[in-house]
Every structure is written in structure tokens, then in C-alpha cells.
C-alpha atoms as a PDB file:
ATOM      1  CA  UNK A   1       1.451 -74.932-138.692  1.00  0.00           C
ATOM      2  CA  UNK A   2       4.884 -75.897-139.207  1.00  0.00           C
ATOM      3  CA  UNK A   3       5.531 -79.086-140.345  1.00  0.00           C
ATOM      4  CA  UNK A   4       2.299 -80.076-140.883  1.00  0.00           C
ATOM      5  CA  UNK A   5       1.137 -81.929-143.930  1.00  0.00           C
ATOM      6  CA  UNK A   6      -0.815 -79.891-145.899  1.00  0.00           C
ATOM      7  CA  UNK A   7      -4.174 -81.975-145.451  1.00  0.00           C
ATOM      8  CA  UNK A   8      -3.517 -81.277-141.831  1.00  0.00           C
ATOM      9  CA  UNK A   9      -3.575 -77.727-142.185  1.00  0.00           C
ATOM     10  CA  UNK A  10      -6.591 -77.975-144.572  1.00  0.00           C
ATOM     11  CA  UNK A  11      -8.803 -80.166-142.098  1.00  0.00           C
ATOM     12  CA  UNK A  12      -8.002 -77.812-139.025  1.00  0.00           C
ATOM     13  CA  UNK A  13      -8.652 -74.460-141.439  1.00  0.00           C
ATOM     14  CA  UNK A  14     -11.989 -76.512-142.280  1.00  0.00           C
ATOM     15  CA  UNK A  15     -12.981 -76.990-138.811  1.00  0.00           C
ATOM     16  CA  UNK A  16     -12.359 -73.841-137.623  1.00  0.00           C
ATOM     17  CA  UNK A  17     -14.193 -72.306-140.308  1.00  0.00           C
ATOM     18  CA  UNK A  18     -17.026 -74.738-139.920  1.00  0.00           C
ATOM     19  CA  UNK A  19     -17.135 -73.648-136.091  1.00  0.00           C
ATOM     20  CA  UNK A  20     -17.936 -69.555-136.988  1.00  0.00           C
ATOM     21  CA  UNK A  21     -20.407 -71.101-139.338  1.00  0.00           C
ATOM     22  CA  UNK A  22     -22.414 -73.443-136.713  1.00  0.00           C
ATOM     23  CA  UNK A  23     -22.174 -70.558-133.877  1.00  0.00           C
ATOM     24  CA  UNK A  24     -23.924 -68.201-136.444  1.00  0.00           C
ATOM     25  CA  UNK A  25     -26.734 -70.957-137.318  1.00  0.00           C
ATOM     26  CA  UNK A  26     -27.369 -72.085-134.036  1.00  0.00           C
ATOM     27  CA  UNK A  27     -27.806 -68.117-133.005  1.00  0.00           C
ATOM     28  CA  UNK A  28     -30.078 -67.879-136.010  1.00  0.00           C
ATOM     29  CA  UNK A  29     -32.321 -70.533-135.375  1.00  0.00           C
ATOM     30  CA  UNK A  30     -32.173 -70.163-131.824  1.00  0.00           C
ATOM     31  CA  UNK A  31     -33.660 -66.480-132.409  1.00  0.00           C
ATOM     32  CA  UNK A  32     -36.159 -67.827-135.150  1.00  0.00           C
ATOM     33  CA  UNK A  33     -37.733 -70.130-132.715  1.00  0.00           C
ATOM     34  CA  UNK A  34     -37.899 -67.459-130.046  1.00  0.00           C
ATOM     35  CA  UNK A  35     -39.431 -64.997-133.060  1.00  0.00           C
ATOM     36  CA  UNK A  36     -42.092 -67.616-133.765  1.00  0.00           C
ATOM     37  CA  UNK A  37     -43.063 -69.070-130.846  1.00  0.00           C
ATOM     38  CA  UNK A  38     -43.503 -65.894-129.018  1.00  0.00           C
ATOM     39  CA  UNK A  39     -41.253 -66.479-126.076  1.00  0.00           C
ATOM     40  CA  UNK A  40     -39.110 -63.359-126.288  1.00  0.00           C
ATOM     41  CA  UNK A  41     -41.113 -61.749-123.472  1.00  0.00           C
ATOM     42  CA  UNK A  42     -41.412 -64.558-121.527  1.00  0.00           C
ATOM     43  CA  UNK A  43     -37.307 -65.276-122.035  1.00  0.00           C
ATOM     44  CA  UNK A  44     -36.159 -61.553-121.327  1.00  0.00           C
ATOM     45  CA  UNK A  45     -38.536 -60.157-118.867  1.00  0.00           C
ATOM     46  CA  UNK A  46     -39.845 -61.364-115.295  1.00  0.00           C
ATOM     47  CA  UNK A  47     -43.441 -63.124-116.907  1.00  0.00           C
ATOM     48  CA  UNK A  48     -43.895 -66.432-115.295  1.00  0.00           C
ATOM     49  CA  UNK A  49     -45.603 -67.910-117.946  1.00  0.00           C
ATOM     50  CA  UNK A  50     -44.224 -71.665-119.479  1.00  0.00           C
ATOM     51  CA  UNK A  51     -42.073 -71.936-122.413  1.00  0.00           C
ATOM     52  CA  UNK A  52     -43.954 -73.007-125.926  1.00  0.00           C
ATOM     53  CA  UNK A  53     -42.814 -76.281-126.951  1.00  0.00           C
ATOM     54  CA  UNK A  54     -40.029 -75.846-129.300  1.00  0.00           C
ATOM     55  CA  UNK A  55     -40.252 -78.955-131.299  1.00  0.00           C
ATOM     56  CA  UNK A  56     -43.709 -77.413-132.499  1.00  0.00           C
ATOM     57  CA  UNK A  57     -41.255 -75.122-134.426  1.00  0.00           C
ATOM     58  CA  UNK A  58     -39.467 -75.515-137.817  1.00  0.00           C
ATOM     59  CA  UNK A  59     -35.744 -73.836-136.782  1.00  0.00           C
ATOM     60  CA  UNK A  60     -36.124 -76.578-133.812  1.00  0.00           C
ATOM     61  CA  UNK A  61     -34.558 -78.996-135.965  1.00  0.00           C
ATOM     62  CA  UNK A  62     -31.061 -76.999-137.404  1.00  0.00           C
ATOM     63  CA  UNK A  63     -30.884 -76.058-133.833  1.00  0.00           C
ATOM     64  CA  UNK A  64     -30.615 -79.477-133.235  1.00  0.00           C
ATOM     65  CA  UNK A  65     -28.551 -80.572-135.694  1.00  0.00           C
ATOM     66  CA  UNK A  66     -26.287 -77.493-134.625  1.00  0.00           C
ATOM     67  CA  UNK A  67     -25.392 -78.522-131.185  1.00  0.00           C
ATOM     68  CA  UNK A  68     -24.755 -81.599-132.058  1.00  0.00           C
ATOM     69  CA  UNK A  69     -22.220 -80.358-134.706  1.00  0.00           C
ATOM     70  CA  UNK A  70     -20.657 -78.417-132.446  1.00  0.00           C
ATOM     71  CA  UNK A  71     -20.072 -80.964-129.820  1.00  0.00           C
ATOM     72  CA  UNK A  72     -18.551 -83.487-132.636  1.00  0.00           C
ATOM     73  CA  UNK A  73     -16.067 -80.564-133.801  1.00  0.00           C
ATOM     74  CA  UNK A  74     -15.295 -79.594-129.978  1.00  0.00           C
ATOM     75  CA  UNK A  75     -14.300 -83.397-129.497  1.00  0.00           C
ATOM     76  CA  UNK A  76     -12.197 -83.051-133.163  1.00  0.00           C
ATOM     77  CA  UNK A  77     -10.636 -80.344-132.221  1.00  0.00           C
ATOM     78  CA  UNK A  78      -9.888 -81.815-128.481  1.00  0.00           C
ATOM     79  CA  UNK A  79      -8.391 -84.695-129.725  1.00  0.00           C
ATOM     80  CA  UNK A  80      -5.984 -82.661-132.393  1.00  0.00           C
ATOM     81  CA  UNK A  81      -4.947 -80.557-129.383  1.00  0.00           C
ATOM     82  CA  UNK A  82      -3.903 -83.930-127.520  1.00  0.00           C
ATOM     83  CA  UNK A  83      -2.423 -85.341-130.584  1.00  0.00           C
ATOM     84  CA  UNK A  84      -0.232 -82.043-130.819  1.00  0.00           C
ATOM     85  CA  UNK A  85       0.698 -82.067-127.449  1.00  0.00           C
ATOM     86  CA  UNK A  86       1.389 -85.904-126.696  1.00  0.00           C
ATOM     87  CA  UNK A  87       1.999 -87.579-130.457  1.00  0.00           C
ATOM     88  CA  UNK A  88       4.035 -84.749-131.670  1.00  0.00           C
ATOM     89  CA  UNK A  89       5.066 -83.270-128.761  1.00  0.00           C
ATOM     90  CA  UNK A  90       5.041 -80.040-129.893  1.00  0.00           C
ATOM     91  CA  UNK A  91       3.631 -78.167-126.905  1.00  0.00           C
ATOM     92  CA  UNK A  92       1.082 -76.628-128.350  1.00  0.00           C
ATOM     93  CA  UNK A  93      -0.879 -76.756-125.329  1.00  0.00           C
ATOM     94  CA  UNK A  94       2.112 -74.513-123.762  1.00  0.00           C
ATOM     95  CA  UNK A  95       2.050 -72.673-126.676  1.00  0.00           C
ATOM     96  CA  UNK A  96      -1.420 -71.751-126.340  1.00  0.00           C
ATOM     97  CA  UNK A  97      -1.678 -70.851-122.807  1.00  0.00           C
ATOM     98  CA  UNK A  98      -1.590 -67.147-121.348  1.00  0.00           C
ATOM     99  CA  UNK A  99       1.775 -65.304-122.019  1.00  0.00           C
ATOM    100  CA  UNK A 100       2.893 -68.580-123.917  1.00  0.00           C
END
């Protein structure tokens, strides 16, 4: 990023790591309560049967925690984009649309 001090560039590196590694444990523990609980057949095929309660399952919890990490670093990285486009007035924004 030019111009940008260098804790800038180290925050926004952070958080975009930090997104690939939330995805992947969300996934995770989003297939380790369907593993446990048993819903996989009731999820991918045409049963109708009810869902288990997922609370009743251990991953339930860093599933959680996972979307609600992900929804702090989408507003993060929502307001950097605005701060790029408006503070600095860089036009990123431009930058990052189609054929920009």
C-alpha cells in the first residue's frame, strides 16, 4: 500500500490473514457439529426429520465465536475501505472495482 505507515500495512495483512483463518474454523466446526449430531442426512438429502439442537454440541461454541469474528473484521475492514476512499481519497474503491 503506498504510502501507508507500516502499522497500517501490518493491521490490514493481520486481518486479512485472520479472515482465511476464521472461514477455515467456522467450516470446521460447522462440519464437526454436523459429524456429531448426526444431521448430515437430514441436511443433504430430502428426510423431513428436525434438526438436533446444536448447542447440545461442543464445536457449537467456536462456531459461535466464529461468526461473530467475522462480522467484527467485515465491519474493520468496511470502515478501512471508507477511510481509503473518503479520508485519503485515494480511490481505492475505484481501484477495486471490475476493470479498475
Amino acid at each position: 500500500m503506498d504510502g501507508s505507515p507500516l502499522w497500517q500495512e501490518r493491521v490490514a495483512r493481520a486481518v486479512h490473514i485472520a479472515f482465511y483463518v476464521i472461514v477455515v474454523g467456522v467450516i470446521a466446526s460447522g462440519i464437526g457439529m454436523i459429524v456429531l449430531s448426526g444431521a448430515g442426512p437430514v441436511i443433504f438429502s430430502a428426510q423431513a426429520e428436525a434438526l438436533p439442537n446444536f448447542a447440545n454440541y461442543p464445536p457449537r461454541g467456536p462456531h459461535g465465536l466464529g461468526a461473530l469474528l467475522l462480522l467484527a473484521l467485515l465491519a474493520i475492514h468496511i470502515g478501512a475501505a471508507l477511510y481509503h476512499q473518503f479520508a485519503r481519497g485515494d480511490g481505492l474503491l475505484r481501484r477495486m472495482w471490475y476493470g479498475g
